[in-house]
Protein backbone atom coordinates (compact mmCIF):
# COMPACT_ATOMS: atom_id res chain seq x y z
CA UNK A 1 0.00 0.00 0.00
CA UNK A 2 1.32 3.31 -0.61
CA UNK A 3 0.52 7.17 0.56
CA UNK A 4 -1.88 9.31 -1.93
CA UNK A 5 -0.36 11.87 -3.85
CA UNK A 6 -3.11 14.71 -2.72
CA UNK A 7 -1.11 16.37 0.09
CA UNK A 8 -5.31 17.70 0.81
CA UNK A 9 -7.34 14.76 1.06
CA UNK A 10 -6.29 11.46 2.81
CA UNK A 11 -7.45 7.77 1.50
CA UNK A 12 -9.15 5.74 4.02
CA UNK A 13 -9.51 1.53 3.73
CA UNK A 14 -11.73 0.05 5.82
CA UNK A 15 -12.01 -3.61 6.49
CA UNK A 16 -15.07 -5.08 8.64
CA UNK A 17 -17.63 -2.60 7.02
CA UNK A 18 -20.82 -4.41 7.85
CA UNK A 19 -20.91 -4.19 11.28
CA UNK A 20 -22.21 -1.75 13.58
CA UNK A 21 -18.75 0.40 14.30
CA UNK A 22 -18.51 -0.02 10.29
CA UNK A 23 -21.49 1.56 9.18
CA UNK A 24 -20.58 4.37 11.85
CA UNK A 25 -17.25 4.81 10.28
CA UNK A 26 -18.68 5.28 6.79
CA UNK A 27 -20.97 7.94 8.03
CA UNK A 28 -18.32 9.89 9.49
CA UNK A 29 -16.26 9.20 6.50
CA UNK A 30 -18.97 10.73 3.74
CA UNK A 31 -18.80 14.18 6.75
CA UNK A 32 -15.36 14.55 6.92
CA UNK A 33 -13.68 16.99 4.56
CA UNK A 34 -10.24 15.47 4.50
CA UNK A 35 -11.29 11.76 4.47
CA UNK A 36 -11.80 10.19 1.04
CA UNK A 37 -12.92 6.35 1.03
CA UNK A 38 -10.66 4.55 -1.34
CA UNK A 39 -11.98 1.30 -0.30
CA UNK A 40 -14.44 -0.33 2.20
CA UNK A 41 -14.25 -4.45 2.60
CA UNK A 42 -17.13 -6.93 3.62
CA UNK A 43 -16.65 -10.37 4.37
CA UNK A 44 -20.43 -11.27 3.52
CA UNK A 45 -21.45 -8.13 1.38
CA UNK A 46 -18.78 -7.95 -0.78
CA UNK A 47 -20.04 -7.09 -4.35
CA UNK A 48 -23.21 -5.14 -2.66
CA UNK A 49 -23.61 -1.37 -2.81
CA UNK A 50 -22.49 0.62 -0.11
CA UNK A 51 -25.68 2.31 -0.21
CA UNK A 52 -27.95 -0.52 1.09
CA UNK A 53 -26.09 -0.77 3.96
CA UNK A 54 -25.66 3.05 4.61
CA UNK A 55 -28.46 4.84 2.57
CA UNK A 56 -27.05 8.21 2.89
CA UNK A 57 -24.13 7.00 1.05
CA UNK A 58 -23.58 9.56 -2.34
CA UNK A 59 -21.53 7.03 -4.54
CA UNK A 60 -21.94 4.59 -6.70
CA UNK A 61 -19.61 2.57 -4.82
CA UNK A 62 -19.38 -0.88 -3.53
CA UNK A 63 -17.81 -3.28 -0.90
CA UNK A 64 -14.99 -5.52 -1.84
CA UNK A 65 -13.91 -8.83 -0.62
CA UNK A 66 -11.95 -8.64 2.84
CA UNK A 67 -9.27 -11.25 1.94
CA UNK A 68 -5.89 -9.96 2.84
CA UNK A 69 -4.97 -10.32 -0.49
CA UNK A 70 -7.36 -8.20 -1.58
CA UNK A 71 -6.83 -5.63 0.58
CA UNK A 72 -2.98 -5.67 0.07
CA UNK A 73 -3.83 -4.47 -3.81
CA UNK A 74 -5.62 -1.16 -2.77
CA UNK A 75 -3.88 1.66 -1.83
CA UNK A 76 -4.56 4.18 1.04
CA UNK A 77 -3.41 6.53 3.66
CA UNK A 78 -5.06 5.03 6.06
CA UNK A 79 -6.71 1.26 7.00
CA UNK A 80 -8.95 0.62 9.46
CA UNK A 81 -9.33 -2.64 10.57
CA UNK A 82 -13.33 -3.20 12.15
CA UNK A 83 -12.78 -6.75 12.46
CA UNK A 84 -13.24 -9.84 15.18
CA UNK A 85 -10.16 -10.58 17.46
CA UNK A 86 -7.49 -12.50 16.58
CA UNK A 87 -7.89 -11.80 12.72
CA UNK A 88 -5.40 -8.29 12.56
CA UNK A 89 -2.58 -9.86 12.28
CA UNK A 90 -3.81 -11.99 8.89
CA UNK A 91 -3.32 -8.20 7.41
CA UNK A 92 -0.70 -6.30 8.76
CA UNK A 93 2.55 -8.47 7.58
CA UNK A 94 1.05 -7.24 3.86
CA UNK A 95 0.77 -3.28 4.91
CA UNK A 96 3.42 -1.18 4.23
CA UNK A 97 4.93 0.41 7.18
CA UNK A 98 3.87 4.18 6.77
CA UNK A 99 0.70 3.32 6.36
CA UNK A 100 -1.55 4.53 9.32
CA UNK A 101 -3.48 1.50 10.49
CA UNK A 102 -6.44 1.99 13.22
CA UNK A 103 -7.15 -1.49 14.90
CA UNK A 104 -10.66 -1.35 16.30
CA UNK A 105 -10.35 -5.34 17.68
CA UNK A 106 -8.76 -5.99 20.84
CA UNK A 107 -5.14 -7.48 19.43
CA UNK A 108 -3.08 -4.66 19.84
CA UNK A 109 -4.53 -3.02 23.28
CA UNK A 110 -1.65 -4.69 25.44
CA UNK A 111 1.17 -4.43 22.66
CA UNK A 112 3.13 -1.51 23.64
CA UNK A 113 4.90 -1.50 19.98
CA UNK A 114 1.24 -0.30 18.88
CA UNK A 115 0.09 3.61 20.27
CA UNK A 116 -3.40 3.01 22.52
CA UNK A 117 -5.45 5.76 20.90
CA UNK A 118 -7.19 7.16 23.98
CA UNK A 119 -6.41 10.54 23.26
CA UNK A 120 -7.52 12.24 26.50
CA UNK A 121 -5.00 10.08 27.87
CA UNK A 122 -2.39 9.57 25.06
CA UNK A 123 -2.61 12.94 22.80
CA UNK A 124 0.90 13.24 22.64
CA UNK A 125 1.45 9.73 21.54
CA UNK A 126 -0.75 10.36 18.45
CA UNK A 127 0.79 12.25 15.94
CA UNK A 128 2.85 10.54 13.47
CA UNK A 129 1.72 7.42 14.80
CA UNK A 130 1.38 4.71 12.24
CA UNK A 131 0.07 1.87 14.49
CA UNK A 132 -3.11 2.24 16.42
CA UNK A 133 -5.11 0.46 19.19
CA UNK A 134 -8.15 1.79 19.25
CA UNK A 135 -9.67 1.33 23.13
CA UNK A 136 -12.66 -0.90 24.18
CA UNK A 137 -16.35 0.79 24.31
CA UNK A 138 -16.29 -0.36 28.65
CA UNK A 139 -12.55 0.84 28.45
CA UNK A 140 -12.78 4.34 27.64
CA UNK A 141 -15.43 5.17 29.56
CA UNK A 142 -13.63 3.17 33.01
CA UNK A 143 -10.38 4.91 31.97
CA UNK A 144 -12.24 8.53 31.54
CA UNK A 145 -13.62 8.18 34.90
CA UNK A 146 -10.54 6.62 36.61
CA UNK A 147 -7.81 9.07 35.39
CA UNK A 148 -9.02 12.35 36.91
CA UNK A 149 -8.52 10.52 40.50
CA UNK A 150 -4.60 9.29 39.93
CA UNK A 151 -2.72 8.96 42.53
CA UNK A 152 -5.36 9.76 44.93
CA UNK A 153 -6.75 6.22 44.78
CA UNK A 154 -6.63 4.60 47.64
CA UNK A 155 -7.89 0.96 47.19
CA UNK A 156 -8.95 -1.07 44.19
CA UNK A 157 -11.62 1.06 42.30
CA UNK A 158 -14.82 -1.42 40.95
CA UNK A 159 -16.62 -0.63 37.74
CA UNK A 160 -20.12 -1.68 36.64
CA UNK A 161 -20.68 -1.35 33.29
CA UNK A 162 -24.36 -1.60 31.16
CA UNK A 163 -24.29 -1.74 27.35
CA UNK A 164 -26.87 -1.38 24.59
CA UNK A 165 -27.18 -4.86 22.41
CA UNK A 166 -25.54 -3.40 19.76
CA UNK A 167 -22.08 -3.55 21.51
CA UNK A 168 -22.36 -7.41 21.10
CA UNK A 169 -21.81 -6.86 17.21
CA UNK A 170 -24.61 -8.35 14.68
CA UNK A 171 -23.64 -11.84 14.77
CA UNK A 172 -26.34 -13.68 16.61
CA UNK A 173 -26.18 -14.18 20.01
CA UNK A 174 -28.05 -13.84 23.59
CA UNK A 175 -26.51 -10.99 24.02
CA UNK A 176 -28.45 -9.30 21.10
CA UNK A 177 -31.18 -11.28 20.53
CA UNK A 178 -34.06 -8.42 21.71
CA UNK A 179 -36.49 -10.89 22.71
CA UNK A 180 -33.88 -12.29 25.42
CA UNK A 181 -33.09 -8.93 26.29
CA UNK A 182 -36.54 -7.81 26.48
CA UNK A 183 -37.53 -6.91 30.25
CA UNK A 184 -34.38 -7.88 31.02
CA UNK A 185 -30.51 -6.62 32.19
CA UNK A 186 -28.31 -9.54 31.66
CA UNK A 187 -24.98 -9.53 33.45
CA UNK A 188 -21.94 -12.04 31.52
CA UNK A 189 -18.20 -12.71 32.54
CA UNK A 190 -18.17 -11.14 35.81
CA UNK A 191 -14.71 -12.26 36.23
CA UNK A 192 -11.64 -11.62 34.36
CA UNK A 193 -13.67 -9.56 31.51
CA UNK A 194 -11.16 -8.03 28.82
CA UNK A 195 -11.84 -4.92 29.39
CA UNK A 196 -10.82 -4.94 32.94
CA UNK A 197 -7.34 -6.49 31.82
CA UNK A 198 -7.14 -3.92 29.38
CA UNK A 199 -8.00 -0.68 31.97
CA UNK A 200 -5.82 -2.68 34.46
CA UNK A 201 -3.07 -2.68 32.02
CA UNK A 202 -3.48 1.29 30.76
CA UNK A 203 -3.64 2.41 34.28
CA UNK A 204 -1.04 0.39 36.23
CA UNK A 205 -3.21 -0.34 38.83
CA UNK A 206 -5.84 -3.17 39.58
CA UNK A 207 -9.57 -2.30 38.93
CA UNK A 208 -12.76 -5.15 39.26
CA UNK A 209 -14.41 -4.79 36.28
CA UNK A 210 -18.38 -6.52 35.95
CA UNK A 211 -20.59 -6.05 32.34
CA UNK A 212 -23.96 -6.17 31.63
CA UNK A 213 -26.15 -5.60 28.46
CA UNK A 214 -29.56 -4.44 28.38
CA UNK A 215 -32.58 -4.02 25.80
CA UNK A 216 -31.59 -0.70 24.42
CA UNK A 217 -29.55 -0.89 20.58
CA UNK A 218 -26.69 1.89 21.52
CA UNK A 219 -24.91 3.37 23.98
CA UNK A 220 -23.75 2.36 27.76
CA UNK A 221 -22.92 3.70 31.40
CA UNK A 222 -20.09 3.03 33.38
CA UNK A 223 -20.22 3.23 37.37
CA UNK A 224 -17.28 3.66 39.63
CA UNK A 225 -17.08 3.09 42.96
CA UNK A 226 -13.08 4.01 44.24
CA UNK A 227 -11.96 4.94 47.50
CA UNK A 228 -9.39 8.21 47.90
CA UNK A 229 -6.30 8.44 49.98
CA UNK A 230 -8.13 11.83 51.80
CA UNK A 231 -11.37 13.06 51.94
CA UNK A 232 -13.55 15.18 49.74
CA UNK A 233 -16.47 16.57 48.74
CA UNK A 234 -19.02 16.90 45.81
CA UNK A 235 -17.98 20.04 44.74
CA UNK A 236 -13.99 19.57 44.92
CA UNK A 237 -15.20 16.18 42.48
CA UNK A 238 -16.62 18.36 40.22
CA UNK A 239 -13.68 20.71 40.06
CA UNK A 240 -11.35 17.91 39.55
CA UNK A 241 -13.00 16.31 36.70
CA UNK A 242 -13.98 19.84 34.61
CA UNK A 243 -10.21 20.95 35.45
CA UNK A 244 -9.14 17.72 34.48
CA UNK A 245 -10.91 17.74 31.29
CA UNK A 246 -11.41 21.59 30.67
CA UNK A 247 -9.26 21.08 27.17
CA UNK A 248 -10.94 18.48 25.85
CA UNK A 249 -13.87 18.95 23.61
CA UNK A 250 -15.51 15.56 23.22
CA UNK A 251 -15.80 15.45 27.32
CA UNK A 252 -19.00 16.69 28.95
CA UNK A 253 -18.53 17.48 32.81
CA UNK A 254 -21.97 17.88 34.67
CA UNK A 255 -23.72 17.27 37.89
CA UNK A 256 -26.00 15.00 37.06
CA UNK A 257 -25.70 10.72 36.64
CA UNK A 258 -25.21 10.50 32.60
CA UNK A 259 -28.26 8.45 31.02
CA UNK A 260 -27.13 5.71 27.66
CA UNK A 261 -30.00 7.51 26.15
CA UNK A 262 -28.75 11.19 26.39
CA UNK A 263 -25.21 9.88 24.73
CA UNK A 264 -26.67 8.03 21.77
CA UNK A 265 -25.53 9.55 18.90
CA UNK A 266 -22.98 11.83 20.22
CA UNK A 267 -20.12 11.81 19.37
CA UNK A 268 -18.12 12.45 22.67
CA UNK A 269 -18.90 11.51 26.52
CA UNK A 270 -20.71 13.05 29.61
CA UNK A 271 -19.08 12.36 32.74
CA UNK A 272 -21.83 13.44 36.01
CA UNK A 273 -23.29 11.71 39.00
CA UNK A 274 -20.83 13.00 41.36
CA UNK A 275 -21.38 10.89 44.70
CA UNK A 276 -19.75 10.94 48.17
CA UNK A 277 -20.78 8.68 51.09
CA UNK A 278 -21.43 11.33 54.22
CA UNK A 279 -20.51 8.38 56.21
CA UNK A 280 -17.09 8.08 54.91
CA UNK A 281 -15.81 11.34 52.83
CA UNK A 282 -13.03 9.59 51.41
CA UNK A 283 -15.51 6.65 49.35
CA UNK A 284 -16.81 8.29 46.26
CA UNK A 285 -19.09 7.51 42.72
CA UNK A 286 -18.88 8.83 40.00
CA UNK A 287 -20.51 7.45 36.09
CA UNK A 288 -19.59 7.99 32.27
CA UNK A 289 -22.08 7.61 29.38
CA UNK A 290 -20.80 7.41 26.03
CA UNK A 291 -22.22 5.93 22.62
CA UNK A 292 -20.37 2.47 22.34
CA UNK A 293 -20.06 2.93 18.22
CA UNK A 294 -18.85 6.56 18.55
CA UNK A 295 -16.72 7.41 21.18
CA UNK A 296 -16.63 3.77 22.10
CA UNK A 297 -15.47 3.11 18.51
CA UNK A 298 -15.94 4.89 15.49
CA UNK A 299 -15.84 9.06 16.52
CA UNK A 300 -12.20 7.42 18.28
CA UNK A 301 -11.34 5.97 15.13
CA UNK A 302 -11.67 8.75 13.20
CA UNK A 303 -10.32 11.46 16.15
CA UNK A 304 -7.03 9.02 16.46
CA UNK A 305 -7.04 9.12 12.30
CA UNK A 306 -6.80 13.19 12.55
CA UNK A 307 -4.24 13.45 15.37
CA UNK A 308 -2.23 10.85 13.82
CA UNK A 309 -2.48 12.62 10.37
CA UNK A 310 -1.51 16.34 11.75
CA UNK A 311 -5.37 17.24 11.17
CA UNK A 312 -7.58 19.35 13.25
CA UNK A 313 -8.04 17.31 16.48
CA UNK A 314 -12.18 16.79 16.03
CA UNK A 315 -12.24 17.21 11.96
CA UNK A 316 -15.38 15.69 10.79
CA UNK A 317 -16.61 15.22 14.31
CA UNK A 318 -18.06 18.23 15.11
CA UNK A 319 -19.13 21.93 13.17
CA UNK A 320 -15.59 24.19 13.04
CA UNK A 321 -13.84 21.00 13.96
């Protein structure tokens, strides 16, 4: 694969269109002014127009097949990889070097050859970075909450984390299957989850991690509980976190708990719900909401793609960029 020659507009592959974080990542694609789709890859709609899976979509244009081999003919600035883990790695050894790669999977979150594109934590990291893990849905939001708080924890935080069905991807399963879900909350892998390895491993400090999906298609909340080295109150929490994040535009600070249905669609997160127990100053809540195929996935994608790139941080994410 090779660089395009238009020093304006930057070629974008991406592989693992179909899904849910795929179909985002086209959208945001067709709104970005610097972004220009070279090629997007299906597994099981290869051959089909774009268009029936994203009606919006202007072109004519269709998915190809997501064989390595026909990937490694296109060329592109920029590949983004929207597929299952453990497949990555069928790709990369044919991608040339300088080409920026965005890995939406899991297989390159605890590979510290590969940048981890949280960019409220990593921003510096970013630019010029060729080699991208982009973070779990539960991840960011655990990480968002945890990192205002530092060295100030005290004890092992706990998360408890509720998902929309959609962030169980479209291949059938309980997890998505509506009429399972309906009525319902389901918690799964209460032990051990991923997601707690991976904020575990990005924070250098242990955190108990427990999932859940419920009936809603997008979106999730994440709870923490943590414990603080010295007391505090709700007001000095709400400080902390708006100083914390005062420079970053995809990060809403508020008093309130965050609600899956007031992120869905957004592009950034809310952080809110500010807690602390009168009976023990130093024990403290606080929750993140964020859209689990935008922030959680795609809007990261495509904010790590324009850091990485030397674009405007939030091109093609929100008006003015």
């Amino acid at each position: 694969m090779s660089r395009s020659d238009d020093r304006n507009d930057l070629s974008i592959g991406l592989v693992g269109a179909r899904g849910y974080a795929g179909r985002e990542l086209l959208r945001l694609i067709d709104g970005h002014s610097r972004l220009r789709l070279d090629h997007a890859a299906s597994r099981s709609l290869a051959g089909t127009p774009i268009r029936d899976s994203v009606p919006a979509w202007p072109g004519d244009d269709v998915f190809i097949e997501a064989t390595p081999a026909a990937i490694a003919d296109r060329s592109a600035d920029v590949l983004v990889l929207a597929l299952p883990n453990g497949v990555s790695d069928q790709y990369l050894p044919l991608i040339d070097d300088d080409v920026v790669v965005v890995d939406l999977s899991a297989d390159h979150r605890f590979d510290d050859a590969w940048v981890y594109g949280l960019p409220e934590l990593h921003r510096e990291d970013l630019p010029g970075a060729t080699r991208i893990a982009n973070p779990g849905c539960y991840a960011t939001a655990a990480m968002l909450a945890l990192a205002p708080l530092g060295a100030t924890l005290e004890t092992e935080p706990s998360a408890f984390g509720v998902s929309g069905y959609s962030g169980a991807g479209t291949d059938p399963s309980p997890k998505n299957d509506q009429t399972v879900l309906r009525d319902n909350v389901m918690p799964y892998q209460l032990t051990g989850h991923m997601h707690e390895r991976e904020i575990t491993h990005q924070l250098g400090r242990g955190v108990r991690f427990a999932p859940s999906v419920a009936a809603f298609e997008r979106g999730l909340v994440v709870t923490v509980l943590a414990e603080l080295s010295r007391p505090t109150d709700v007001d000095s929490l709400f400080e902390r976190y708006e100083s914390h994040y005062q420079d970053d535009r995809l990060i809403e600070v508020q008093n309130e708990a965050p609600l899956p249905r007031d992120v869905a669609d957004r592009v950034g997160s809310v952080i809110g719900g500010f807690s602390v127990d009168p009976a023990d100053h130093r024990r403290i809540g606080v929750a993140v909401a964020l859209d689990n195929l935008l922030k959680g996935a795609a809007s990261q994608a495509v904010q790590n793609i324009n850091l990485s790139c030397g674009l405007e941080d939030l091109d093609g994410l929100v008006s003015g960029g």
